[in-house]
PDB file of N, CA and C in Angstrom:
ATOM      1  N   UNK A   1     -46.214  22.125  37.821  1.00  0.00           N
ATOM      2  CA  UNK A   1     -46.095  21.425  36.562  1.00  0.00           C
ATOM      3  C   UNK A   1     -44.675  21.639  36.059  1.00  0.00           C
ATOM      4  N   UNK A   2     -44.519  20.720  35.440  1.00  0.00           N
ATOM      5  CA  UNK A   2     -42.795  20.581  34.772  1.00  0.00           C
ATOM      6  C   UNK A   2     -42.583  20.526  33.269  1.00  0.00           C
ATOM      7  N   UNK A   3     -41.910  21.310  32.545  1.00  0.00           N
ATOM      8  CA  UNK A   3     -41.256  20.882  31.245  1.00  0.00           C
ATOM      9  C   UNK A   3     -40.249  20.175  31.307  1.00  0.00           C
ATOM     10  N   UNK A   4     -39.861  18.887  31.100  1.00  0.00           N
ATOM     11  CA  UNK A   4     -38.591  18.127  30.933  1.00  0.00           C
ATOM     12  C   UNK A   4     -38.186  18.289  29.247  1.00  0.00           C
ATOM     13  N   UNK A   5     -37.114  18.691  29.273  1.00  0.00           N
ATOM     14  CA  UNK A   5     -36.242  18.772  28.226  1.00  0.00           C
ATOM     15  C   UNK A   5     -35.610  18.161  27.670  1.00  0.00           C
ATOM     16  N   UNK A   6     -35.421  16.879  27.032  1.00  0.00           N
ATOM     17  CA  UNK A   6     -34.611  15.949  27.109  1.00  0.00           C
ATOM     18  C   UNK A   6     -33.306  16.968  25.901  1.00  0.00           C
ATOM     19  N   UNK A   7     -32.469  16.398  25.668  1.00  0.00           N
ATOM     20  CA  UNK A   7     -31.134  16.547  25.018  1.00  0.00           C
ATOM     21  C   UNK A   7     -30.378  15.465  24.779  1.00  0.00           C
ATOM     22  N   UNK A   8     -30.113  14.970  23.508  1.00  0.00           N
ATOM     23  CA  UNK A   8     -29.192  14.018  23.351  1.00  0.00           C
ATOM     24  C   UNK A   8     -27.854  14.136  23.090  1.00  0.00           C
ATOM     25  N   UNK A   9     -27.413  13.207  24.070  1.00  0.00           N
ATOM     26  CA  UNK A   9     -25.520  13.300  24.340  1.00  0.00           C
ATOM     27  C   UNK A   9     -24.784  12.506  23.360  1.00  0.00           C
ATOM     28  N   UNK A  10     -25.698  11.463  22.534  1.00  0.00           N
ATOM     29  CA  UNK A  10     -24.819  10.894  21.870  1.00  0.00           C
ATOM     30  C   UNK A  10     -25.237  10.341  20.394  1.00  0.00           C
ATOM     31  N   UNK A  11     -25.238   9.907  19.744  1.00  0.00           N
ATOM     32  CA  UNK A  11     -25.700   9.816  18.287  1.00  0.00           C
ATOM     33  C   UNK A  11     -26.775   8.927  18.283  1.00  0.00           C
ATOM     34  N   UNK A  12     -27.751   9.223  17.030  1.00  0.00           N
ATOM     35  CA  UNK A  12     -29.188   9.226  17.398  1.00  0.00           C
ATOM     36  C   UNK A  12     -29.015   7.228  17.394  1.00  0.00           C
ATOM     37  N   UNK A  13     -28.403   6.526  16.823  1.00  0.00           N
ATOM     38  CA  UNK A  13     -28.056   5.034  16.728  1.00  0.00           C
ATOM     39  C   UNK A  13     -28.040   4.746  17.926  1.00  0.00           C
ATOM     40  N   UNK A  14     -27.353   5.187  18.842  1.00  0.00           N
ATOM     41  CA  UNK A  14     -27.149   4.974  20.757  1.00  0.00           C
ATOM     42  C   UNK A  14     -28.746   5.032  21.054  1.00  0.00           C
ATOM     43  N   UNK A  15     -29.161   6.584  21.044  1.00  0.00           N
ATOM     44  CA  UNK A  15     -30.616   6.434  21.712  1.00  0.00           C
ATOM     45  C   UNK A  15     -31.655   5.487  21.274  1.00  0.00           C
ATOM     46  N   UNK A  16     -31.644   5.051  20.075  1.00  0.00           N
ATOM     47  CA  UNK A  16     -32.389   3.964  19.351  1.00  0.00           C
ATOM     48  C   UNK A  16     -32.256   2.884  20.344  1.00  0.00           C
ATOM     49  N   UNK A  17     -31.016   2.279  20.381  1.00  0.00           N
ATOM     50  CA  UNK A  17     -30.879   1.314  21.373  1.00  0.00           C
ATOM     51  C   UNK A  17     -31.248   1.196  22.611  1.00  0.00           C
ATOM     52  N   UNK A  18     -31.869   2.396  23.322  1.00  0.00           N
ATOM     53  CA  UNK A  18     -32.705   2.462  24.192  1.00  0.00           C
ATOM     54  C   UNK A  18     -33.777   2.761  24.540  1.00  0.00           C
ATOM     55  N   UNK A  19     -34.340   3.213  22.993  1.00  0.00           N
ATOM     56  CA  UNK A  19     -35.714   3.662  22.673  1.00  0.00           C
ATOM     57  C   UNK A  19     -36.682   2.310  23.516  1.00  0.00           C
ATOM     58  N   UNK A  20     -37.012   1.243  23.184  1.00  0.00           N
ATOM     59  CA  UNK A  20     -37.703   0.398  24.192  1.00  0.00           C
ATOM     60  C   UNK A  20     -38.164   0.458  24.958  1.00  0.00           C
ATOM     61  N   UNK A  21     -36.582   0.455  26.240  1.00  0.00           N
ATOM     62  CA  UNK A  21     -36.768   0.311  28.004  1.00  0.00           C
ATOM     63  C   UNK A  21     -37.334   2.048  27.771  1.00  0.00           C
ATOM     64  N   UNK A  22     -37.152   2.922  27.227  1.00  0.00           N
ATOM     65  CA  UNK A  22     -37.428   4.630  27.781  1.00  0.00           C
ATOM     66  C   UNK A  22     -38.796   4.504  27.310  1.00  0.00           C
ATOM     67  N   UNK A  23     -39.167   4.159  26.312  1.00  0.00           N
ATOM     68  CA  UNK A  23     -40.991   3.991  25.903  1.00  0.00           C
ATOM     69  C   UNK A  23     -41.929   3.402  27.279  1.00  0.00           C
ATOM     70  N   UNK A  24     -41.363   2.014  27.591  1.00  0.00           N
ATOM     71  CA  UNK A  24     -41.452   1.321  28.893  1.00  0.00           C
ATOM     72  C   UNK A  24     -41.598   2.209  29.485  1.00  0.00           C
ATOM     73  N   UNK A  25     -40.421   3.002  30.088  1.00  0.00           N
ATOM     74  CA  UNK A  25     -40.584   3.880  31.048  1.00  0.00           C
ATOM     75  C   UNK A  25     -41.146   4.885  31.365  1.00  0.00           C
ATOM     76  N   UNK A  26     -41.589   5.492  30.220  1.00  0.00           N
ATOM     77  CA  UNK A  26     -42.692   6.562  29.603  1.00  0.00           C
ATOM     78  C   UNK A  26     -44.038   5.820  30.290  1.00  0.00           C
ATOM     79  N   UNK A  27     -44.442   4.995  29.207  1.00  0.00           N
ATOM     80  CA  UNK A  27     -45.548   3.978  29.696  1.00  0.00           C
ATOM     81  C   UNK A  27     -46.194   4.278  31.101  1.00  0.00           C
ATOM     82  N   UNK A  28     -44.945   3.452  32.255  1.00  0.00           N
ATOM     83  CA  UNK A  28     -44.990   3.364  33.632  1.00  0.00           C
ATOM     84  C   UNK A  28     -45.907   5.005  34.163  1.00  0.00           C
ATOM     85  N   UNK A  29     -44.888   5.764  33.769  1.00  0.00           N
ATOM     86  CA  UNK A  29     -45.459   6.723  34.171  1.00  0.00           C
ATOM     87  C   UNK A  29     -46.704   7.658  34.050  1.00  0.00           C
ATOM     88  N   UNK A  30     -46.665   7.554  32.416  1.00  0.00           N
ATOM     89  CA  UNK A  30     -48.492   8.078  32.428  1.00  0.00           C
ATOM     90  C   UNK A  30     -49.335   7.229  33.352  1.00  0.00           C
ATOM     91  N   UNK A  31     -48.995   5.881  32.914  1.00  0.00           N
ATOM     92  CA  UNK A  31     -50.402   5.264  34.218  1.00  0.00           C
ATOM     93  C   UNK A  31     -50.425   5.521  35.812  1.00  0.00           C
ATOM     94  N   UNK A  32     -49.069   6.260  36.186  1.00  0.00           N
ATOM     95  CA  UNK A  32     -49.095   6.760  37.707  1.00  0.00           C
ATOM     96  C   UNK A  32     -49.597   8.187  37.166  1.00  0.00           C
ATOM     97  N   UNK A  33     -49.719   8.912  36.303  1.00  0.00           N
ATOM     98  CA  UNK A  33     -50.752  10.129  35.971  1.00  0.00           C
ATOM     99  C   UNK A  33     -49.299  11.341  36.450  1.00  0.00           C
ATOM    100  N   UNK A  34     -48.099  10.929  36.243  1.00  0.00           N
ATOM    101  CA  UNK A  34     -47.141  11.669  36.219  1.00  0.00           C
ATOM    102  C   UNK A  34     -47.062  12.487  34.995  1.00  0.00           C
ATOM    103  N   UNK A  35     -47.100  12.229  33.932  1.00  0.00           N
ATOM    104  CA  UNK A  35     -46.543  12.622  32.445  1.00  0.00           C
ATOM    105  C   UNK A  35     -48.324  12.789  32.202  1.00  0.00           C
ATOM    106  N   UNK A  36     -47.958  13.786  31.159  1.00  0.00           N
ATOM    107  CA  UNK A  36     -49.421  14.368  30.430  1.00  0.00           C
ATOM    108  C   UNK A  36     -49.345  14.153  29.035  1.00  0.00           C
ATOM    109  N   UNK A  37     -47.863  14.653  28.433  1.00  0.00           N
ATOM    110  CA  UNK A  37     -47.440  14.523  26.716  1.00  0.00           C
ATOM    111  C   UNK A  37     -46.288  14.189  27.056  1.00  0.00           C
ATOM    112  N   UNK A  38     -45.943  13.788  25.557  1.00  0.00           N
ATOM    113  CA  UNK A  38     -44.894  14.199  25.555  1.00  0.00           C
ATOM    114  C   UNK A  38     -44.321  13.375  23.825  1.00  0.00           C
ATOM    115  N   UNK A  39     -43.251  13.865  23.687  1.00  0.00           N
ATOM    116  CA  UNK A  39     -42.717  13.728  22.004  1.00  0.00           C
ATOM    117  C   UNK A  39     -41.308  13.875  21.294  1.00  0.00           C
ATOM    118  N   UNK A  40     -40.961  13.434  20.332  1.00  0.00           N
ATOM    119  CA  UNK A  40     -39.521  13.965  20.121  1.00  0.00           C
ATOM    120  C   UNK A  40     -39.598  15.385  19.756  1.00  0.00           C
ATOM    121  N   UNK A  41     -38.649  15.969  19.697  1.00  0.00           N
ATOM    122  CA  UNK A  41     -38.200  17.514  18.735  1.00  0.00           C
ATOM    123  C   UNK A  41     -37.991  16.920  17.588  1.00  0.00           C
ATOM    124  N   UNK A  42     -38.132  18.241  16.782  1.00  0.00           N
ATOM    125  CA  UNK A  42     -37.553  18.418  15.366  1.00  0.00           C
ATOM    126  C   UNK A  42     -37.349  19.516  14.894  1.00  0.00           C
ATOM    127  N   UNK A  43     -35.745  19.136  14.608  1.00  0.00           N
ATOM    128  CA  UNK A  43     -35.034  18.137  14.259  1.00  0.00           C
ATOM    129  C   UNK A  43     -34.937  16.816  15.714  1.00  0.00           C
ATOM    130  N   UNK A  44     -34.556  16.038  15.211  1.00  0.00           N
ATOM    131  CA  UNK A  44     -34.681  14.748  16.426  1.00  0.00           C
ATOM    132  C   UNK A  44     -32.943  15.061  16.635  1.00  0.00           C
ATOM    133  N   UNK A  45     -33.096  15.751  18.020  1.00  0.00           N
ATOM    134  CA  UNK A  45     -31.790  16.280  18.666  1.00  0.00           C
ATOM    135  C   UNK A  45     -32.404  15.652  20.472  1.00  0.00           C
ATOM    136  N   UNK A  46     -33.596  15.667  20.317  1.00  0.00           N
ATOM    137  CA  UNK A  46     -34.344  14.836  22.053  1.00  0.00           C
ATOM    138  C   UNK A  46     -35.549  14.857  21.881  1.00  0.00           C
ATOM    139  N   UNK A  47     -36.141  15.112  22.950  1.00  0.00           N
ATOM    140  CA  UNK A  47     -37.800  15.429  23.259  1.00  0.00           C
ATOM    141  C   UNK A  47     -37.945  16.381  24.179  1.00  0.00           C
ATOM    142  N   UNK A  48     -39.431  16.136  24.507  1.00  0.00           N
ATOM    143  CA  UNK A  48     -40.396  17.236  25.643  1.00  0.00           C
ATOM    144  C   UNK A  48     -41.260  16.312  26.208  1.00  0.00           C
ATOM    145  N   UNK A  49     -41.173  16.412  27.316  1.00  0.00           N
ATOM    146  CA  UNK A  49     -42.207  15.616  28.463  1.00  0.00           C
ATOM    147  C   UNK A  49     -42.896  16.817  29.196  1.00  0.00           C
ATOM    148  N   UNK A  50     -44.244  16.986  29.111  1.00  0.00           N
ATOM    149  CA  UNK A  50     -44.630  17.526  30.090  1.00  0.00           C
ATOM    150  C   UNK A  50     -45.563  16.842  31.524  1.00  0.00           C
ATOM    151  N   UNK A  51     -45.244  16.975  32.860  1.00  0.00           N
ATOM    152  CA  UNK A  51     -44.875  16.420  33.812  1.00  0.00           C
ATOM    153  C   UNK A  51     -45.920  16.861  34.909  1.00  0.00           C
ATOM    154  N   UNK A  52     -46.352  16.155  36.651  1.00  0.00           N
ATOM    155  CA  UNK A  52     -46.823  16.974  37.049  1.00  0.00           C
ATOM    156  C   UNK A  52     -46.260  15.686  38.193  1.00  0.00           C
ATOM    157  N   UNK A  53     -45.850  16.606  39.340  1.00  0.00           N
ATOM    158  CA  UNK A  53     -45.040  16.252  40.441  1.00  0.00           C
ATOM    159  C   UNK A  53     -45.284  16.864  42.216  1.00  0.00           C
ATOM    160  N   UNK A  54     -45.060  16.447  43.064  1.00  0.00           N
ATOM    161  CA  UNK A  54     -45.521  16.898  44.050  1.00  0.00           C
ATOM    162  C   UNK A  54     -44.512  18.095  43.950  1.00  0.00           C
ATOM    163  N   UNK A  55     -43.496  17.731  43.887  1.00  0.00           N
ATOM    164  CA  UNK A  55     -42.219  18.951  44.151  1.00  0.00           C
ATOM    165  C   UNK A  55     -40.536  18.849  42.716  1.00  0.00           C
ATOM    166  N   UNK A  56     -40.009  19.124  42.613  1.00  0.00           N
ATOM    167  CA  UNK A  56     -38.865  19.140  41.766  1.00  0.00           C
ATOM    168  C   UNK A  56     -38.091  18.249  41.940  1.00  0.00           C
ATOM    169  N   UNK A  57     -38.035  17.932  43.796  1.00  0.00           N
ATOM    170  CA  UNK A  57     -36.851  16.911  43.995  1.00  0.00           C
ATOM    171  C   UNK A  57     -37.464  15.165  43.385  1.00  0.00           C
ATOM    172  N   UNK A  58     -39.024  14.661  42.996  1.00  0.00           N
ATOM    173  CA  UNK A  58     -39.371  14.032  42.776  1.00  0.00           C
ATOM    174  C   UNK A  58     -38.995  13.840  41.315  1.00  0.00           C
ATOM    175  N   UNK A  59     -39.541  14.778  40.511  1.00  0.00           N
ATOM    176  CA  UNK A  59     -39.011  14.938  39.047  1.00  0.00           C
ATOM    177  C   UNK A  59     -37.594  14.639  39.168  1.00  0.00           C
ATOM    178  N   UNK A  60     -36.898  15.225  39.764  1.00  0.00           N
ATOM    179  CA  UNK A  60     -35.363  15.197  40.044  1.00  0.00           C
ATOM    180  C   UNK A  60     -34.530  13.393  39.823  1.00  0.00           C
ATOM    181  N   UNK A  61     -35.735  13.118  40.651  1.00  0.00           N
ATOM    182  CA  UNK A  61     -35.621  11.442  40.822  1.00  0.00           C
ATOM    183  C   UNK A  61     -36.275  10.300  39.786  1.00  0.00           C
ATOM    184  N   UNK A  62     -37.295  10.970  39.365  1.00  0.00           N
ATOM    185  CA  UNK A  62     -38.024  10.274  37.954  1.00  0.00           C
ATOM    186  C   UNK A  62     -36.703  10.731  36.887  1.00  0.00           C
ATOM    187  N   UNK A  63     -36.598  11.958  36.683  1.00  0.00           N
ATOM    188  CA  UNK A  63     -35.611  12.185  35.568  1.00  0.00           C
ATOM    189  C   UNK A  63     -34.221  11.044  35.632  1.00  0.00           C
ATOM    190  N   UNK A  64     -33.632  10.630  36.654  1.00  0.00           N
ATOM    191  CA  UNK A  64     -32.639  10.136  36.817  1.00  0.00           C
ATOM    192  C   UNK A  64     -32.946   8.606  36.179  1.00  0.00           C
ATOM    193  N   UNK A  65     -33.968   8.039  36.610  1.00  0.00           N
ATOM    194  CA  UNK A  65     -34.227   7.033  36.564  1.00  0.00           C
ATOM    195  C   UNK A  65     -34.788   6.705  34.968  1.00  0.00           C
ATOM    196  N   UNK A  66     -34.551   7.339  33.834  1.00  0.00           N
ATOM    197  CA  UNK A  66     -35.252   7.469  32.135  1.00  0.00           C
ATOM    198  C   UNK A  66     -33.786   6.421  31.945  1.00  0.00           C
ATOM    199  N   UNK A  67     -34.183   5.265  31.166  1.00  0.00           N
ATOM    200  CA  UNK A  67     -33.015   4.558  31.106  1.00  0.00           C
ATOM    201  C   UNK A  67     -32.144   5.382  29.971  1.00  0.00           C
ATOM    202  N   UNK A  68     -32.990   6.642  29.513  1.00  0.00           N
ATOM    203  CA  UNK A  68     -31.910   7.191  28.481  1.00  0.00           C
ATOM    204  C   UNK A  68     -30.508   7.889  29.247  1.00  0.00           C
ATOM    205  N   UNK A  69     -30.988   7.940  30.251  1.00  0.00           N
ATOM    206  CA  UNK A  69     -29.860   8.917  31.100  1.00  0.00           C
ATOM    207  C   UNK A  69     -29.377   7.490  32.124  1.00  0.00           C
ATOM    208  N   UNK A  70     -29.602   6.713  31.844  1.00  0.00           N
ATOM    209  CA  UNK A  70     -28.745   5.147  33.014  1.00  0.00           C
ATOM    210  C   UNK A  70     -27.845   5.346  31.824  1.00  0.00           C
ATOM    211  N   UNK A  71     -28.492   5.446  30.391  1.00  0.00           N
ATOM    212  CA  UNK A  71     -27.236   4.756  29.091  1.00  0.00           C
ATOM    213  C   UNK A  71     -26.266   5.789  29.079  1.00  0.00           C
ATOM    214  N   UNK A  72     -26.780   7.053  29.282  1.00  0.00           N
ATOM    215  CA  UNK A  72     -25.755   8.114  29.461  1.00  0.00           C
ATOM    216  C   UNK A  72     -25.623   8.633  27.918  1.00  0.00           C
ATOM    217  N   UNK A  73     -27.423   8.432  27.191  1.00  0.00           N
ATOM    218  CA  UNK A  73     -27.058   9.401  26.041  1.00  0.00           C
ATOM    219  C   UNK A  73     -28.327  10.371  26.011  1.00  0.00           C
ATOM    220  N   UNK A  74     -28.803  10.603  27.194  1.00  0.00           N
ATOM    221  CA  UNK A  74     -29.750  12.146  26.647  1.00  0.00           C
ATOM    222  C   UNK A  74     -29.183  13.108  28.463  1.00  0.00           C
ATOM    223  N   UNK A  75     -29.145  13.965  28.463  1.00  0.00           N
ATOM    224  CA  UNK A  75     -29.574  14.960  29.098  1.00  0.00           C
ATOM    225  C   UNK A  75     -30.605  15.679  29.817  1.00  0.00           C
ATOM    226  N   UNK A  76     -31.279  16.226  30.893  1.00  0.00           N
ATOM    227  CA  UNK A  76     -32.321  16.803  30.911  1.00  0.00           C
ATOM    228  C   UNK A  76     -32.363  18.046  31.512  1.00  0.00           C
ATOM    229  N   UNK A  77     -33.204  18.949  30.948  1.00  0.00           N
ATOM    230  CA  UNK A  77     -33.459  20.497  31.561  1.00  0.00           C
ATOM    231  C   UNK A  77     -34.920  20.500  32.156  1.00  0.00           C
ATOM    232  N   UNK A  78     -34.763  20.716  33.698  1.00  0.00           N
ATOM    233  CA  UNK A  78     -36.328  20.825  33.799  1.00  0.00           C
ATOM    234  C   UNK A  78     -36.696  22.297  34.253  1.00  0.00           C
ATOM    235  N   UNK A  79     -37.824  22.782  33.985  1.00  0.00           N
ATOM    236  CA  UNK A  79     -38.507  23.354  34.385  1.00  0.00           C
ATOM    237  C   UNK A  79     -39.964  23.650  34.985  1.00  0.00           C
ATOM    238  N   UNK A  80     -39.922  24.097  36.172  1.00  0.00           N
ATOM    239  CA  UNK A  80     -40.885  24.170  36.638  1.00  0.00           C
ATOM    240  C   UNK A  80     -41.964  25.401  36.293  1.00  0.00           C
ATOM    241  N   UNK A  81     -42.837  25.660  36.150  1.00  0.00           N
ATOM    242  CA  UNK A  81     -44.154  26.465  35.933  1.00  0.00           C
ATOM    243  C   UNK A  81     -45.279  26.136  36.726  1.00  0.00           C
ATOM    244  N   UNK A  82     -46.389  27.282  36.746  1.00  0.00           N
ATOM    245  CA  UNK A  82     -47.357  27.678  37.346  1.00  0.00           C
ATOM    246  C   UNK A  82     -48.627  27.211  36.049  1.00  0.00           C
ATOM    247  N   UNK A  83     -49.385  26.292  36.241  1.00  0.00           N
ATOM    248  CA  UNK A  83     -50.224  26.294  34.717  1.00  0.00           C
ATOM    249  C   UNK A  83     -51.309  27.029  35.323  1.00  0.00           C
ATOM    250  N   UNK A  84     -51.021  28.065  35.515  1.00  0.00           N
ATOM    251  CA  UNK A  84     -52.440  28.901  35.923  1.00  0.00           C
ATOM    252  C   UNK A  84     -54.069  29.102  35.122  1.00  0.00           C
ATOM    253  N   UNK A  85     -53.743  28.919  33.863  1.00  0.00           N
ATOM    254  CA  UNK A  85     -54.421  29.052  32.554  1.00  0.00           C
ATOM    255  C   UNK A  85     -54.353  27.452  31.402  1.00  0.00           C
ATOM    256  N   UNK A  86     -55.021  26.713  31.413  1.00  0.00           N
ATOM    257  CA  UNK A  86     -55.117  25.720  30.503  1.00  0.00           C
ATOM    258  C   UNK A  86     -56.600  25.529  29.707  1.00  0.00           C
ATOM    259  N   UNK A  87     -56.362  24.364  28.344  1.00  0.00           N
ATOM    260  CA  UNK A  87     -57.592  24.132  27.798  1.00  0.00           C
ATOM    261  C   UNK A  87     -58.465  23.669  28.650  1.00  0.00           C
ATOM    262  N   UNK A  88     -59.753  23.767  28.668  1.00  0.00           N
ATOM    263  CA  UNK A  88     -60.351  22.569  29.086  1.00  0.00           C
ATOM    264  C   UNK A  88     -60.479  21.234  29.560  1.00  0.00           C
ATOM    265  N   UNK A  89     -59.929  20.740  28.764  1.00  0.00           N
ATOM    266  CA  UNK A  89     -59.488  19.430  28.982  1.00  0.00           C
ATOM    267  C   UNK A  89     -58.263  18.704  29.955  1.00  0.00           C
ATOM    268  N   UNK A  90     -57.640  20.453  30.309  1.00  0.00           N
ATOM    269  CA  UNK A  90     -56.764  20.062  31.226  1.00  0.00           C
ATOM    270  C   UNK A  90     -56.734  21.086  32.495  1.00  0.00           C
ATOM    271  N   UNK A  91     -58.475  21.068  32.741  1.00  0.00           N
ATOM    272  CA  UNK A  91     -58.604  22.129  34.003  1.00  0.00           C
ATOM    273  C   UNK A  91     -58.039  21.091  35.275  1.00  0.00           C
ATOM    274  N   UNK A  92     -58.118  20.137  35.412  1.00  0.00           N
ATOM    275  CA  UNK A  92     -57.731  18.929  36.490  1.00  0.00           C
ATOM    276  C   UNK A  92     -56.112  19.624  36.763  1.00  0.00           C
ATOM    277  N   UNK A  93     -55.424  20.040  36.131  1.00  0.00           N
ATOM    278  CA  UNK A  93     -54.286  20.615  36.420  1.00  0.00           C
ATOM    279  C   UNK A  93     -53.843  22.123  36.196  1.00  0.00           C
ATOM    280  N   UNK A  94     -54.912  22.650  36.968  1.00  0.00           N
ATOM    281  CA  UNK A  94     -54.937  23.959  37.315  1.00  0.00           C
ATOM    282  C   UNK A  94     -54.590  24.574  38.023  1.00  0.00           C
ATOM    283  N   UNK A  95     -53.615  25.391  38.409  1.00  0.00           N
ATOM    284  CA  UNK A  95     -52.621  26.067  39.720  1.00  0.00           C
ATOM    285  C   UNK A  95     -52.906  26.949  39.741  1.00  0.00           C
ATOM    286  N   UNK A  96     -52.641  27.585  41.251  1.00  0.00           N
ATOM    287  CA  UNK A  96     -52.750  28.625  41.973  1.00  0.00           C
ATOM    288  C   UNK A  96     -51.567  29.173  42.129  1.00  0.00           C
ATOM    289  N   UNK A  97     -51.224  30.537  41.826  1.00  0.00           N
ATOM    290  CA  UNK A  97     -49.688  31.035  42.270  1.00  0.00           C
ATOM    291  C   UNK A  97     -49.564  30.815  43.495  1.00  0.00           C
ATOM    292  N   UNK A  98     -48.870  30.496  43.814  1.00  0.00           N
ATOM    293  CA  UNK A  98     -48.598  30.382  45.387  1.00  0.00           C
ATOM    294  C   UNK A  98     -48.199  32.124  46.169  1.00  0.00           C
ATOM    295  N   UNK A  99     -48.581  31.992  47.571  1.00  0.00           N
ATOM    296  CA  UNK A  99     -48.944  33.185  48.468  1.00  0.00           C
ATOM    297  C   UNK A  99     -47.542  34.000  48.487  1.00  0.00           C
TER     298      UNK A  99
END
């Protein structure tokens, strides 16, 4: 499982202008059952996507492709985790530490 971090590079008027195609693109992806949440921060400086991927280099490649980062005004930090422990509602994405 992944935390994506978003970060914005450029003033919040820029990301507006791409708020749309990145909603779109959000969209796309929950219905491939990639993305689980996700939301702005606050203060609105970016967001948080949380993610679920075969491997990093995939995320690697979804992240690239957020038209916020084609426009060249957000950033991203990802991280990967073990969800060893979740609610209920999200036992379907339950991990095993690996050996």
């Amino acid at each position: 499982m992944f935390i994506l971090e978003l970060t914005y590079t450029a003033p919040v008027s820029a990301v507006d202008e791409q708020l749309a195609a990145h909603v779109a693109w959000l969209d796309e992806l929950y219905e491939a059952g990639v993305f689980i949440a996700s939301g702005r921060k606050n203060p609105r400086d970016g967001g948080v996507i949380i993610a679920v991927a075969e491997d990093r280099a995939r995320i690697e490649e979804i992240t690239a492709a957020d038209p916020f980062v084609l426009a060249g005004v957000c950033a991203y930090r990802i991280t990967e985790f073990y969800a060893t422990k979740t609610a209920p509602a999200l036992a379907p994405y339950r991990e095993e530490l690996p050996s």
